[in-house]
PDB file of N, CA and C in Angstrom:
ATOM      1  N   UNK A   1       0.813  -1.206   0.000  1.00  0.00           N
ATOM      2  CA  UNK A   1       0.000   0.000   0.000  1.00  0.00           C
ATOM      3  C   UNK A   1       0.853   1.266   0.000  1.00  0.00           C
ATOM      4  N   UNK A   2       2.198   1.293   0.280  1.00  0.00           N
ATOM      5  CA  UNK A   2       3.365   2.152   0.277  1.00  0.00           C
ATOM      6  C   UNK A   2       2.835   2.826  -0.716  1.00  0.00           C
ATOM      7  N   UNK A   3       3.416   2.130  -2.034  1.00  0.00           N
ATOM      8  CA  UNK A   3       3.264   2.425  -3.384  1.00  0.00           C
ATOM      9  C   UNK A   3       1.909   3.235  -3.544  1.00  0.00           C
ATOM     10  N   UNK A   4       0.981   3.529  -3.238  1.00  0.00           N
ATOM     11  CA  UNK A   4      -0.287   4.079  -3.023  1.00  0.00           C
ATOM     12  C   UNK A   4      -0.613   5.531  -2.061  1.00  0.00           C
ATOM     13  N   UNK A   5       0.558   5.933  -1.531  1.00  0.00           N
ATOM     14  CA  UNK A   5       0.406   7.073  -0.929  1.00  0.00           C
ATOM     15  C   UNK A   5       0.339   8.395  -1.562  1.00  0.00           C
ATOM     16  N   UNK A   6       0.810   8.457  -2.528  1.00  0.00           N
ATOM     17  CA  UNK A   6       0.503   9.548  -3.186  1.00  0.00           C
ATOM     18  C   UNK A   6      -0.410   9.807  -4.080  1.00  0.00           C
ATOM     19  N   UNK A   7      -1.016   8.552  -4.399  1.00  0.00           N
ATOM     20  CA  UNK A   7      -1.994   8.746  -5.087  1.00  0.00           C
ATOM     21  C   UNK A   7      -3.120   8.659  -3.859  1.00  0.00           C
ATOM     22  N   UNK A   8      -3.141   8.668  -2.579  1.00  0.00           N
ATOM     23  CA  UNK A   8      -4.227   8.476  -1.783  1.00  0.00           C
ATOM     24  C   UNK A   8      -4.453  10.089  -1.595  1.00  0.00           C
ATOM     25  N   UNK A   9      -3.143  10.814  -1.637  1.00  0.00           N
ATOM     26  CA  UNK A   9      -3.061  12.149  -1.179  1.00  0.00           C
ATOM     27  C   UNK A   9      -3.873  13.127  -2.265  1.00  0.00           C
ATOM     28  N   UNK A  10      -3.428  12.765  -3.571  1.00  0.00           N
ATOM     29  CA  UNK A  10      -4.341  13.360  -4.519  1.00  0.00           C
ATOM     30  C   UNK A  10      -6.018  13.064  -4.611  1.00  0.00           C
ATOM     31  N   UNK A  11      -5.954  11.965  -4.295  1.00  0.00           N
ATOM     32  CA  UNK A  11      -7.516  11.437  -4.456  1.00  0.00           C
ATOM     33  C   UNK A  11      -7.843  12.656  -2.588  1.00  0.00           C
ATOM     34  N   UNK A  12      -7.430  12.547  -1.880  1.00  0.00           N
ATOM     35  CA  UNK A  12      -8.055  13.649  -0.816  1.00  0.00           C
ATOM     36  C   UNK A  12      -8.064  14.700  -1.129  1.00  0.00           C
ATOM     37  N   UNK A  13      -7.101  15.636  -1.855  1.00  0.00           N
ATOM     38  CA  UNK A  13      -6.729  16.629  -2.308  1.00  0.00           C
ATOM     39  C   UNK A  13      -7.834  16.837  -3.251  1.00  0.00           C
ATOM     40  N   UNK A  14      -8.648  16.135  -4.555  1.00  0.00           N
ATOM     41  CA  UNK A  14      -9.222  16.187  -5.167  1.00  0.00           C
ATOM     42  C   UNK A  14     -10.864  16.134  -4.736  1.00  0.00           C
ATOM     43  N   UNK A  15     -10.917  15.355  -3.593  1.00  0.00           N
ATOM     44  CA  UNK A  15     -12.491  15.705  -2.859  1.00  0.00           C
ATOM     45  C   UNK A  15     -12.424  16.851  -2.042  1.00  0.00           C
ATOM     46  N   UNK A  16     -11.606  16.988  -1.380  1.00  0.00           N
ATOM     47  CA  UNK A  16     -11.596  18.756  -0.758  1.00  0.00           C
ATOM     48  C   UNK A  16     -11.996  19.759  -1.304  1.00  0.00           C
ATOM     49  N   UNK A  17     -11.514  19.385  -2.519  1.00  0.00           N
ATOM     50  CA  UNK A  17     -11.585  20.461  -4.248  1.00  0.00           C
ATOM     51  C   UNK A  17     -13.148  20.440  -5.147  1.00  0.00           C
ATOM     52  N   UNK A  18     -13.616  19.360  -4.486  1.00  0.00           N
ATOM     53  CA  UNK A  18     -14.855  19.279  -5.103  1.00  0.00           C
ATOM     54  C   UNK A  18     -15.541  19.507  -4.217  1.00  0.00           C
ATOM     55  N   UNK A  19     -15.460  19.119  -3.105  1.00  0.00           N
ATOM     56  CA  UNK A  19     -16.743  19.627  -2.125  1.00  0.00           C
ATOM     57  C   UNK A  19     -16.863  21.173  -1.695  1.00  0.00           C
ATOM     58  N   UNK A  20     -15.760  21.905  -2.192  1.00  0.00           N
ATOM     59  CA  UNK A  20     -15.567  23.580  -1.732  1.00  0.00           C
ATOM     60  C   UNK A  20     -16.301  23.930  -3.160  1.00  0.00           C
ATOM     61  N   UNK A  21     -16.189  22.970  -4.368  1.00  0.00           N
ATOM     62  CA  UNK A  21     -16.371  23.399  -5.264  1.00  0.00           C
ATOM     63  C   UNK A  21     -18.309  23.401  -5.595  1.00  0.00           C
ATOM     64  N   UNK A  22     -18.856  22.334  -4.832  1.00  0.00           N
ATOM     65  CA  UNK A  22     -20.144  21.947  -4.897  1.00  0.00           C
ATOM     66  C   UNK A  22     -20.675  22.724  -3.931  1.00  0.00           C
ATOM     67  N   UNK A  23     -19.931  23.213  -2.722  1.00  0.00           N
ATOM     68  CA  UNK A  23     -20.953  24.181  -1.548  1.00  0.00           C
ATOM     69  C   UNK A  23     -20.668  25.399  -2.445  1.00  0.00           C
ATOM     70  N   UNK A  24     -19.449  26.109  -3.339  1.00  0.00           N
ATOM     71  CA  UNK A  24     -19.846  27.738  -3.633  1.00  0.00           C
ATOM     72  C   UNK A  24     -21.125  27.441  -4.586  1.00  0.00           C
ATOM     73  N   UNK A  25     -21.011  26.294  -5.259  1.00  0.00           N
ATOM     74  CA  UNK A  25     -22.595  26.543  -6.419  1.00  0.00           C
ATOM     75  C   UNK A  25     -23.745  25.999  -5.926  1.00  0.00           C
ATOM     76  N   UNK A  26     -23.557  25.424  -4.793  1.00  0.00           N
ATOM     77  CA  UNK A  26     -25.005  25.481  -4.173  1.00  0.00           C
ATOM     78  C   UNK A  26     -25.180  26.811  -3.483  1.00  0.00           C
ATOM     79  N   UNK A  27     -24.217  27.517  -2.913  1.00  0.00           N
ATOM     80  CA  UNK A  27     -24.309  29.256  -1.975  1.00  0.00           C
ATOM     81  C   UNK A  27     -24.889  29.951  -3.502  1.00  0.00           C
ATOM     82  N   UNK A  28     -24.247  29.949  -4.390  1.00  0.00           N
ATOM     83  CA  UNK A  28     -24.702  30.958  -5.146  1.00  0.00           C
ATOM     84  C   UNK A  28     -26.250  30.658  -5.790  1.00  0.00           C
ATOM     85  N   UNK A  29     -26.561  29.279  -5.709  1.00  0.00           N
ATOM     86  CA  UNK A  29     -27.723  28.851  -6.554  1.00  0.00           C
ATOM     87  C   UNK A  29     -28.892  29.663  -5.342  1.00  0.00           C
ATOM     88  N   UNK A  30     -28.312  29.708  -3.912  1.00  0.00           N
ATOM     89  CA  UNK A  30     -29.564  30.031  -2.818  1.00  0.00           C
ATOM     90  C   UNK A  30     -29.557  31.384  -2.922  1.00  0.00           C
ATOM     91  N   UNK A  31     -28.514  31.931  -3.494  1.00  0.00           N
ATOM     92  CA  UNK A  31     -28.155  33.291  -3.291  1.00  0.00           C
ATOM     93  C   UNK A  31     -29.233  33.688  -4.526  1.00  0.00           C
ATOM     94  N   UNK A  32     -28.967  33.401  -5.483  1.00  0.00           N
ATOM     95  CA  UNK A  32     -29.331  33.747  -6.475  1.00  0.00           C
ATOM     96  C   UNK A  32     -31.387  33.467  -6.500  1.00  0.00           C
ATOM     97  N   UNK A  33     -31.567  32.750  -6.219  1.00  0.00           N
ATOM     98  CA  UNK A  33     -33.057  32.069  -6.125  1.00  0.00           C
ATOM     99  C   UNK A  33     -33.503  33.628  -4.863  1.00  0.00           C
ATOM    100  N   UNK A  34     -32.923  33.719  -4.023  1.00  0.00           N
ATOM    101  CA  UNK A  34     -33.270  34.614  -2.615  1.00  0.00           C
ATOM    102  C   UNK A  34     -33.196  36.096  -3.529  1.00  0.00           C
ATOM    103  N   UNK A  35     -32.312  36.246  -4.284  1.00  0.00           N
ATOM    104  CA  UNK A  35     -32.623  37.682  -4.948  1.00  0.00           C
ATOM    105  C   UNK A  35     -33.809  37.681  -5.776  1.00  0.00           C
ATOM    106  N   UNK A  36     -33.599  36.894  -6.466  1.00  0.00           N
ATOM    107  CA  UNK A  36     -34.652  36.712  -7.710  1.00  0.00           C
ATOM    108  C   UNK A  36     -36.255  35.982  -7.267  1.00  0.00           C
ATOM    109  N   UNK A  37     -36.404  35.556  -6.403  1.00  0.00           N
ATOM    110  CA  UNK A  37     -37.649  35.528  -5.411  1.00  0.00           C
ATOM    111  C   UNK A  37     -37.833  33.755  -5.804  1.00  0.00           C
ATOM    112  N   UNK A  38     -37.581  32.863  -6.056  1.00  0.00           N
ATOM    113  CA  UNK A  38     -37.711  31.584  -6.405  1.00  0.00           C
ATOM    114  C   UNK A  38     -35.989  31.094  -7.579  1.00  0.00           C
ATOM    115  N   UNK A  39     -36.946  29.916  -8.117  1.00  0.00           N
ATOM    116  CA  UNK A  39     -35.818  29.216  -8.518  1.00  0.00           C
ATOM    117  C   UNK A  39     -35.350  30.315  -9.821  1.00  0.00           C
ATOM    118  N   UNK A  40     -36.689  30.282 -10.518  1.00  0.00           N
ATOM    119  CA  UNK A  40     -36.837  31.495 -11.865  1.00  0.00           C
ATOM    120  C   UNK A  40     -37.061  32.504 -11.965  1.00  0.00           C
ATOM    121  N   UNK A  41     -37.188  32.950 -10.810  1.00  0.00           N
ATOM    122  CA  UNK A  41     -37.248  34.437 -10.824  1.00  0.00           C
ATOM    123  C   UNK A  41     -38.567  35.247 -10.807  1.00  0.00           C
ATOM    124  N   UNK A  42     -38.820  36.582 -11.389  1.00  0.00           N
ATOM    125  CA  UNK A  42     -40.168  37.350 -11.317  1.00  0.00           C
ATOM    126  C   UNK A  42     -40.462  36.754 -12.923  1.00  0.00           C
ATOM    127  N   UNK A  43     -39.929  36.210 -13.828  1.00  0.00           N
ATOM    128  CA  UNK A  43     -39.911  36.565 -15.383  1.00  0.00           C
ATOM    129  C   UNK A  43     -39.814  34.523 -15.535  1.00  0.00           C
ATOM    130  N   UNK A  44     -40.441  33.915 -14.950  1.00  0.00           N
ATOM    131  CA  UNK A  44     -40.155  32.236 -14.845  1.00  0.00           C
ATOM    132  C   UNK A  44     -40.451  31.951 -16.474  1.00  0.00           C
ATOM    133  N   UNK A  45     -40.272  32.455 -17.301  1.00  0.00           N
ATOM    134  CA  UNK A  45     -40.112  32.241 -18.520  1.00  0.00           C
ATOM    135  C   UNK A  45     -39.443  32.358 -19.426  1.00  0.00           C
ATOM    136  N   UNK A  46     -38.030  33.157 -18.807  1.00  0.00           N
ATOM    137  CA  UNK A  46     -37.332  33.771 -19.661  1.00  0.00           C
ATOM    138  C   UNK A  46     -36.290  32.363 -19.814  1.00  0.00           C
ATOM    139  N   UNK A  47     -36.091  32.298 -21.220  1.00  0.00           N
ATOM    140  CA  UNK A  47     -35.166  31.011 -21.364  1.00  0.00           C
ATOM    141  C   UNK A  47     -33.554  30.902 -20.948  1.00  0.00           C
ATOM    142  N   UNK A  48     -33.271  32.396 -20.374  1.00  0.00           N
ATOM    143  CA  UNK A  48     -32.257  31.831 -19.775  1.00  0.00           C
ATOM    144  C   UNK A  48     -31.273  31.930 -18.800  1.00  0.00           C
ATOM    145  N   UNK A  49     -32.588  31.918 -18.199  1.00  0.00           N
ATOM    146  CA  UNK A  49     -32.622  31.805 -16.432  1.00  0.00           C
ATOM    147  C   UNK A  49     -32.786  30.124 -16.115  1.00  0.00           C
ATOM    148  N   UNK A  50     -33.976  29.694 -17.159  1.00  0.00           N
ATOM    149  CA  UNK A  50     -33.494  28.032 -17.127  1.00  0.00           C
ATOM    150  C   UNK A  50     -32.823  27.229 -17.188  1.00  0.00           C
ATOM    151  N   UNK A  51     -31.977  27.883 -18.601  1.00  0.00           N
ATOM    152  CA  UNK A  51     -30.615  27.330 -19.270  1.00  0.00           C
ATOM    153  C   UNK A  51     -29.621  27.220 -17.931  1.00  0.00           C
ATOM    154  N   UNK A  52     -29.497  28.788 -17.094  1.00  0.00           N
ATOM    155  CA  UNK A  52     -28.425  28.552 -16.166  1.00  0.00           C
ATOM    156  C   UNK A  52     -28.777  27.354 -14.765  1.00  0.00           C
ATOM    157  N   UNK A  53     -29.950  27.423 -14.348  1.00  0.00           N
ATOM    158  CA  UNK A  53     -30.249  26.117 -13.697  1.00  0.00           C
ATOM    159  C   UNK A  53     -30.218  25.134 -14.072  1.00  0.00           C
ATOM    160  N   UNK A  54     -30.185  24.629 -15.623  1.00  0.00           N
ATOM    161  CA  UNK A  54     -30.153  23.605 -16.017  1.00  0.00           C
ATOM    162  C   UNK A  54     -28.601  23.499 -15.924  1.00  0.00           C
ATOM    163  N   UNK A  55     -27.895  24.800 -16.137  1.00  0.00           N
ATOM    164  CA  UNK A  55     -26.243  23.976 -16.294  1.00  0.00           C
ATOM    165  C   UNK A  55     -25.728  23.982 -14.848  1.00  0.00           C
ATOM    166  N   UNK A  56     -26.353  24.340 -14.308  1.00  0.00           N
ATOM    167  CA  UNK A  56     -25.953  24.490 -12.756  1.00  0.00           C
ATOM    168  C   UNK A  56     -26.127  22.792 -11.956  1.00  0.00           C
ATOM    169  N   UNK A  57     -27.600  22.775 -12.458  1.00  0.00           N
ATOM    170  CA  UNK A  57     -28.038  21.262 -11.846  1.00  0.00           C
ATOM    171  C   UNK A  57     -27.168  20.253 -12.561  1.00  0.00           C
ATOM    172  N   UNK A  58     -26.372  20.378 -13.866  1.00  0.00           N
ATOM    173  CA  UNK A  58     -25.971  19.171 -14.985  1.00  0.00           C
ATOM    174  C   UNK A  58     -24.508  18.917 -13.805  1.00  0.00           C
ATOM    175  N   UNK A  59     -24.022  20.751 -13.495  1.00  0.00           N
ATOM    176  CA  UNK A  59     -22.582  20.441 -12.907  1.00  0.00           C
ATOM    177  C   UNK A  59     -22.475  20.107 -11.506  1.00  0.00           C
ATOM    178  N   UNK A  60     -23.702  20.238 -10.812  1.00  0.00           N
ATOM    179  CA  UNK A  60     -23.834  19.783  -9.638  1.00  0.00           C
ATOM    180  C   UNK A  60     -23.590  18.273  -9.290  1.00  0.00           C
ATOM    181  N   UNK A  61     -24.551  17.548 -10.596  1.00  0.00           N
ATOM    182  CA  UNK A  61     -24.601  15.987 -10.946  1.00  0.00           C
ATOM    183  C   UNK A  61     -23.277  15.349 -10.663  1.00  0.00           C
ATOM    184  N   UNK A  62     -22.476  16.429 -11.760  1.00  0.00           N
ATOM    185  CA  UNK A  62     -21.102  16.109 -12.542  1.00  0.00           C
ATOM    186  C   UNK A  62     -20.028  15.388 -11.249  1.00  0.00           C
ATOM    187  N   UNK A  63     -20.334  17.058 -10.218  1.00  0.00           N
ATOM    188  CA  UNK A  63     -19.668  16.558  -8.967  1.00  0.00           C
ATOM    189  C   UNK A  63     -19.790  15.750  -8.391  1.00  0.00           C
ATOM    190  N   UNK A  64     -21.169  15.489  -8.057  1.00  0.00           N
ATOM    191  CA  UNK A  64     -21.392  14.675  -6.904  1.00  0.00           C
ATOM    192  C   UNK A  64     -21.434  13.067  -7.532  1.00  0.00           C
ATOM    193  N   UNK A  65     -21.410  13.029  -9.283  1.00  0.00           N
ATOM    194  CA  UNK A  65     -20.951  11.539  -9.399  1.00  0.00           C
ATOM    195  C   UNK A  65     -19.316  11.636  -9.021  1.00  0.00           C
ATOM    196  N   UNK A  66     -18.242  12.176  -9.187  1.00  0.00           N
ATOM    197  CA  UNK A  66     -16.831  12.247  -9.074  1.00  0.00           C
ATOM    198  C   UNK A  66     -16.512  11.949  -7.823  1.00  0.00           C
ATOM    199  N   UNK A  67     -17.573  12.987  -6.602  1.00  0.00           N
ATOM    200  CA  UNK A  67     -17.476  12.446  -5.054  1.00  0.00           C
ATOM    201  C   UNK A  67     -17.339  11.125  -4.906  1.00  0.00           C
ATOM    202  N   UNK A  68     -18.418  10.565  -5.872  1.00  0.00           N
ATOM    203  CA  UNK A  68     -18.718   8.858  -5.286  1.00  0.00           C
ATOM    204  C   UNK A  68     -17.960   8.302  -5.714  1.00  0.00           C
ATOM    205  N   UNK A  69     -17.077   8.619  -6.915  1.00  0.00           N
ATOM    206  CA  UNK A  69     -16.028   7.286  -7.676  1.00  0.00           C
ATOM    207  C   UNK A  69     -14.768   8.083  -6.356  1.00  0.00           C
ATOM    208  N   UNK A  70     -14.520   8.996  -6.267  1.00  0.00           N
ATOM    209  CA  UNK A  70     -13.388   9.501  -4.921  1.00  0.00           C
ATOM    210  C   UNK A  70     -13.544   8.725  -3.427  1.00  0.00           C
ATOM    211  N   UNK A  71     -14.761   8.372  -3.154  1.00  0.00           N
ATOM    212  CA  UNK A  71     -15.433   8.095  -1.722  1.00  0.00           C
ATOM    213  C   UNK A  71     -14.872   6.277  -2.017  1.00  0.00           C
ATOM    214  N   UNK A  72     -15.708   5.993  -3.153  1.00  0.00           N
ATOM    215  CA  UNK A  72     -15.380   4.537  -3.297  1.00  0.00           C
ATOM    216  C   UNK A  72     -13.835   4.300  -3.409  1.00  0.00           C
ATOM    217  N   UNK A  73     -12.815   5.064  -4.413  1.00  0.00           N
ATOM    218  CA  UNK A  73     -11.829   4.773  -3.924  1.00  0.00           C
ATOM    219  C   UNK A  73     -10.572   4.659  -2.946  1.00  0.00           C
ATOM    220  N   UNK A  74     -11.561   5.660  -2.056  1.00  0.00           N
ATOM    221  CA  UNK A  74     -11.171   5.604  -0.760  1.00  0.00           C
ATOM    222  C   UNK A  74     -11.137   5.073   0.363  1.00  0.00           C
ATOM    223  N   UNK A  75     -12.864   4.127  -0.312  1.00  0.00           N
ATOM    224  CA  UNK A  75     -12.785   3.151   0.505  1.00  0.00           C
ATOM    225  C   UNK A  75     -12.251   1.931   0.548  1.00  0.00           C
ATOM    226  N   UNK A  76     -11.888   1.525  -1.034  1.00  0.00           N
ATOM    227  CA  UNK A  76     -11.281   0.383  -1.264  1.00  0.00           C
ATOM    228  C   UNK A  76      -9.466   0.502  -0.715  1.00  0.00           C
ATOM    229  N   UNK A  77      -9.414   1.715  -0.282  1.00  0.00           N
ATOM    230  CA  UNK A  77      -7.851   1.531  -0.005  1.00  0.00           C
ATOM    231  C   UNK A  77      -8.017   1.249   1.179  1.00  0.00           C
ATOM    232  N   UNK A  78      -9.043   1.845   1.947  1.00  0.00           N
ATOM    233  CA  UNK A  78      -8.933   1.307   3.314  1.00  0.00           C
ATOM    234  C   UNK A  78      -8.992  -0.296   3.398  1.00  0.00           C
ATOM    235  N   UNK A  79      -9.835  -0.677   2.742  1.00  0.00           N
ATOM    236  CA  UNK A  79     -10.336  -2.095   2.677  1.00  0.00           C
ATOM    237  C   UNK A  79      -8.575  -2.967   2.142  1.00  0.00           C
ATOM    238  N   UNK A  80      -8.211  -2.239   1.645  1.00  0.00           N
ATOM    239  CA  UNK A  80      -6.886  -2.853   0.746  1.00  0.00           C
ATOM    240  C   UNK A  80      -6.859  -3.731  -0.296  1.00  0.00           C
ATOM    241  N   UNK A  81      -8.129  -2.845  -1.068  1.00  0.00           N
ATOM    242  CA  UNK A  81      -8.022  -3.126  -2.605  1.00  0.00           C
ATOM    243  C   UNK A  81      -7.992  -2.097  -3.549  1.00  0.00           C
ATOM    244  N   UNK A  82      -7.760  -1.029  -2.695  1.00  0.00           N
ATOM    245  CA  UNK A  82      -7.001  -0.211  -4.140  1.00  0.00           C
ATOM    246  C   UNK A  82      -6.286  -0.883  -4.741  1.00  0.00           C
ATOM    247  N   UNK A  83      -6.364  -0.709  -6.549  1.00  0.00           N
ATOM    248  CA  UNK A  83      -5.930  -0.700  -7.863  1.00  0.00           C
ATOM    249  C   UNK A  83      -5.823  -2.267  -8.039  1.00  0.00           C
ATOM    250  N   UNK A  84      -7.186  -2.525  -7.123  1.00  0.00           N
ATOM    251  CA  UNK A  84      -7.386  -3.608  -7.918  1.00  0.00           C
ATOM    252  C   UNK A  84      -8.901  -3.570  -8.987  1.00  0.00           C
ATOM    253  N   UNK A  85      -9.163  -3.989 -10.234  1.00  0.00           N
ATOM    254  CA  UNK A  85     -10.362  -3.821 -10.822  1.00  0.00           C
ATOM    255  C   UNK A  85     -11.240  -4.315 -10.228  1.00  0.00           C
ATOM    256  N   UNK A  86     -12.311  -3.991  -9.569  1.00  0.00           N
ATOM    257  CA  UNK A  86     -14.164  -4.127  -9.391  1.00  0.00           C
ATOM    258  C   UNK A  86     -14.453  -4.935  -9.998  1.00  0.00           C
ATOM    259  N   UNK A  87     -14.313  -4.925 -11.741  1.00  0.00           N
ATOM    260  CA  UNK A  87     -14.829  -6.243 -12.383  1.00  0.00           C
ATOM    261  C   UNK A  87     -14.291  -7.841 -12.394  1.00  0.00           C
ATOM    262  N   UNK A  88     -12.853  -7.471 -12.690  1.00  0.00           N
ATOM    263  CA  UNK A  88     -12.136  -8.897 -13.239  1.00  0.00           C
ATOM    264  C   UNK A  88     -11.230  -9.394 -11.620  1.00  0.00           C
ATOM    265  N   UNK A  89     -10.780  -8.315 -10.583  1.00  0.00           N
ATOM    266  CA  UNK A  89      -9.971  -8.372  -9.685  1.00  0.00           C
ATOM    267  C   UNK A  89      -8.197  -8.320 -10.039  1.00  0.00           C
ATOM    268  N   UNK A  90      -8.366  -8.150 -11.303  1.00  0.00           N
ATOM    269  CA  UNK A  90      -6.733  -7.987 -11.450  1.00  0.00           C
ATOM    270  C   UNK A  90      -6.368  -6.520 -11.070  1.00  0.00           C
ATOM    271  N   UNK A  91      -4.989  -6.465 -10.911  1.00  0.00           N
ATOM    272  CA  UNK A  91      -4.672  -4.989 -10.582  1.00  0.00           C
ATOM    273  C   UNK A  91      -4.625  -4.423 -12.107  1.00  0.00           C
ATOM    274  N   UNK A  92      -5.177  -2.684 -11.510  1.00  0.00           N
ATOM    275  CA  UNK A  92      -5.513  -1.928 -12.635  1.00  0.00           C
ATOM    276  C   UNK A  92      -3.808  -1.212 -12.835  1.00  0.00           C
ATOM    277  N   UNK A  93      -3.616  -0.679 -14.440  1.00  0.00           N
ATOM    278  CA  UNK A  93      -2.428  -0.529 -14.818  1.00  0.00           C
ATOM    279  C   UNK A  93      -2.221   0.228 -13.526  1.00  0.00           C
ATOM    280  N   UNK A  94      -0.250   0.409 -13.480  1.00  0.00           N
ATOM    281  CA  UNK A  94      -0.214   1.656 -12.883  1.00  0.00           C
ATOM    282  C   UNK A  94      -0.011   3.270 -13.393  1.00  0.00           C
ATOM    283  N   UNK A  95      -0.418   3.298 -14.374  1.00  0.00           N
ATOM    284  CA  UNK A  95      -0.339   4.230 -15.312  1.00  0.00           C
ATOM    285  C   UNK A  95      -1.507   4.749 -15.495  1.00  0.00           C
ATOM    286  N   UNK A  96      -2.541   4.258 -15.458  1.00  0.00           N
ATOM    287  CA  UNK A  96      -3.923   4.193 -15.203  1.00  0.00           C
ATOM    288  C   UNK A  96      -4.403   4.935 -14.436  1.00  0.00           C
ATOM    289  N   UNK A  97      -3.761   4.197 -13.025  1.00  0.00           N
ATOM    290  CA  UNK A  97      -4.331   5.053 -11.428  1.00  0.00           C
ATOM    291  C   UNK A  97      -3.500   6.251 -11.602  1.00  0.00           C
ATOM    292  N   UNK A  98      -2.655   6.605 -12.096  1.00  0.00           N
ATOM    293  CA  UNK A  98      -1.507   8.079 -11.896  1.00  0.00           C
ATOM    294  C   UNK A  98      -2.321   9.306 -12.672  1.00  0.00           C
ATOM    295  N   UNK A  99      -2.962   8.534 -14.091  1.00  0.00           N
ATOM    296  CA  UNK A  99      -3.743   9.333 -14.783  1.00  0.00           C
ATOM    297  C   UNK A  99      -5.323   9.575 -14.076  1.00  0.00           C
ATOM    298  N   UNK A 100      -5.667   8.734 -13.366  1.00  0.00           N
ATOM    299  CA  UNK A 100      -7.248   8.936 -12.503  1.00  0.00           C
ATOM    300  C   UNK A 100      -6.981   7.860 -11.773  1.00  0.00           C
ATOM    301  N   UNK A 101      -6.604   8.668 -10.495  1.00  0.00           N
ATOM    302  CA  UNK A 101      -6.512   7.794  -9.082  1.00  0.00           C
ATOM    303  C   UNK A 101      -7.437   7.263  -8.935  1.00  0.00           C
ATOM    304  N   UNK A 102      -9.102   7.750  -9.374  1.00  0.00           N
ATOM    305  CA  UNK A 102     -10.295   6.918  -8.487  1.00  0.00           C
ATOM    306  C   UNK A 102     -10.643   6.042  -9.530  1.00  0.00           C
ATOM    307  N   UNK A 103      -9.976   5.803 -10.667  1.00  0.00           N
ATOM    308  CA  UNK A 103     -10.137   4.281 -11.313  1.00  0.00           C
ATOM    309  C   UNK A 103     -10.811   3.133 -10.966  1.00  0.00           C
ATOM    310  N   UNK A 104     -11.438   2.197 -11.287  1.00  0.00           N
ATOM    311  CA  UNK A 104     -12.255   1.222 -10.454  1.00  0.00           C
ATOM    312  C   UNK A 104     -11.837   0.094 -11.307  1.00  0.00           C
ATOM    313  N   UNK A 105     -11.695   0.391 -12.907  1.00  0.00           N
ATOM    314  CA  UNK A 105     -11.577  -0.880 -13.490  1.00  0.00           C
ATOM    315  C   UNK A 105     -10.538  -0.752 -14.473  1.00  0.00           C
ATOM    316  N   UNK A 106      -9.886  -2.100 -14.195  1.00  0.00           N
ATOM    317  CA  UNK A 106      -8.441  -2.218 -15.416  1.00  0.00           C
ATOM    318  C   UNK A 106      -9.289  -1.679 -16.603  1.00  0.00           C
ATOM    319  N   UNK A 107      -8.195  -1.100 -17.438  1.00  0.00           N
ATOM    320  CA  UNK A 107      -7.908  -0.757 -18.754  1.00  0.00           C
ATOM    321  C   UNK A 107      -9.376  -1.462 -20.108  1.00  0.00           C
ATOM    322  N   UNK A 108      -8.810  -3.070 -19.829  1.00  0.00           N
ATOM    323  CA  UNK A 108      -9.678  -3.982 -20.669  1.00  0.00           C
ATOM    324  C   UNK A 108     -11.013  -4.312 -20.466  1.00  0.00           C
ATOM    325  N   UNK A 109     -11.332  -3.744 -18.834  1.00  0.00           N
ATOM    326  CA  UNK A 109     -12.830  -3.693 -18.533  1.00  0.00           C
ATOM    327  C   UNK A 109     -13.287  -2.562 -18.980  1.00  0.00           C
ATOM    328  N   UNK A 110     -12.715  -1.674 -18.632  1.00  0.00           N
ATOM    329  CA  UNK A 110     -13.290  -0.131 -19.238  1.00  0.00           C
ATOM    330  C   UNK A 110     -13.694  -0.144 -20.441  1.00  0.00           C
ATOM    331  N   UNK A 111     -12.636  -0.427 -21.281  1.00  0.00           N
ATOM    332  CA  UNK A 111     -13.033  -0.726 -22.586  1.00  0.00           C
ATOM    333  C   UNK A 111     -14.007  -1.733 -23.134  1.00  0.00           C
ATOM    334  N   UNK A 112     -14.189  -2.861 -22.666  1.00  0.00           N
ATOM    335  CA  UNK A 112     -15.713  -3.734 -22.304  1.00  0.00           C
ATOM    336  C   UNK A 112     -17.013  -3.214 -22.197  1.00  0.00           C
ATOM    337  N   UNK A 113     -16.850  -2.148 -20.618  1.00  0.00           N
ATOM    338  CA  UNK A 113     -18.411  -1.620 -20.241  1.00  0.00           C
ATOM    339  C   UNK A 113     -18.420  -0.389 -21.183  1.00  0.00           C
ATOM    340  N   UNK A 114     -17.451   0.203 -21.969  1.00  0.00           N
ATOM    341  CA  UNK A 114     -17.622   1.198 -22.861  1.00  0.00           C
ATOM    342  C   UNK A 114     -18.402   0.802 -23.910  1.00  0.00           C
ATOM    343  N   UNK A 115     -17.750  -0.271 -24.497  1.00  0.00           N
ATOM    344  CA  UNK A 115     -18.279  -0.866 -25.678  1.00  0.00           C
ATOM    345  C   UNK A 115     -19.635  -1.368 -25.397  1.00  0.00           C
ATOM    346  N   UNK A 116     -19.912  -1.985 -24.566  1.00  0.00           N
ATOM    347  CA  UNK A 116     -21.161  -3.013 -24.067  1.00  0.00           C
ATOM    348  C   UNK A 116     -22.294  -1.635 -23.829  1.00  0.00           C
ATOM    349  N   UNK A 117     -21.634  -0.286 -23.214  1.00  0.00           N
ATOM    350  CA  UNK A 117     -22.699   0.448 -23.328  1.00  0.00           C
ATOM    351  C   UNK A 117     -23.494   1.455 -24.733  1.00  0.00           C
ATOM    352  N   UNK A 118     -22.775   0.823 -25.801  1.00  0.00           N
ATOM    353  CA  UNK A 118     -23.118   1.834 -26.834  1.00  0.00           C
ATOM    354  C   UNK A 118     -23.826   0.571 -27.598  1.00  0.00           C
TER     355      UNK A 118
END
């Protein structure tokens, strides 16, 4: 697990970064709703006042799926299976985890559930 410390440090470093990053756009989404008297405002029709809630809610998503692949790989290190794959159990490259620490699946699975999903 030696071998794994610095990538444990980035994977913390990187949820710190997202959760400061998910409370300013939820502050501004309350901020913004509290000026404007609701979610849309006095004008709940104008298209793009929607547009920005819609990209607000898409990047909110964005985060809080990234939290969970960060959370899960945080938990598998505790457990002491970091960089090993979820699907097959082999260890995932190490080139892999350096490029995205919260990796879950070797290389050849990824490319599997990629393919299998289109």
């Amino acid at each position: 697990m030696a071998e794994f410390t610095k990538l444990l440090q980035q994977l913390k470093a990187e949820k710190a970064r997202l959760l400061q990053e998910l409370e300013q756009i939820q502050t501004s989404q309350q901020t913004a709703e509290r000026r404007a008297g609701g979610p849309f405002g006095k004008r709940g029709e104008e298209a793009s006042q929607v547009l920005e809630l819609e990209k607000r809610l898409d990047l909110e998503k964005r985060l809080k799926k990234s939290l969970a692949e960060i959370d899960h790989a945080l938990e598998k290190y505790e457990a002491g299976t970091y960089g090993l794959c979820d699907s097959c159990g082999k260890p995932i490259e190490p080139a892999r985890l350096e490029a995205i620490p919260q990796a879950n699946l070797c290389l050849g699975c990824k490319v599997r559930q990629t393919r299998d999903a289109k």
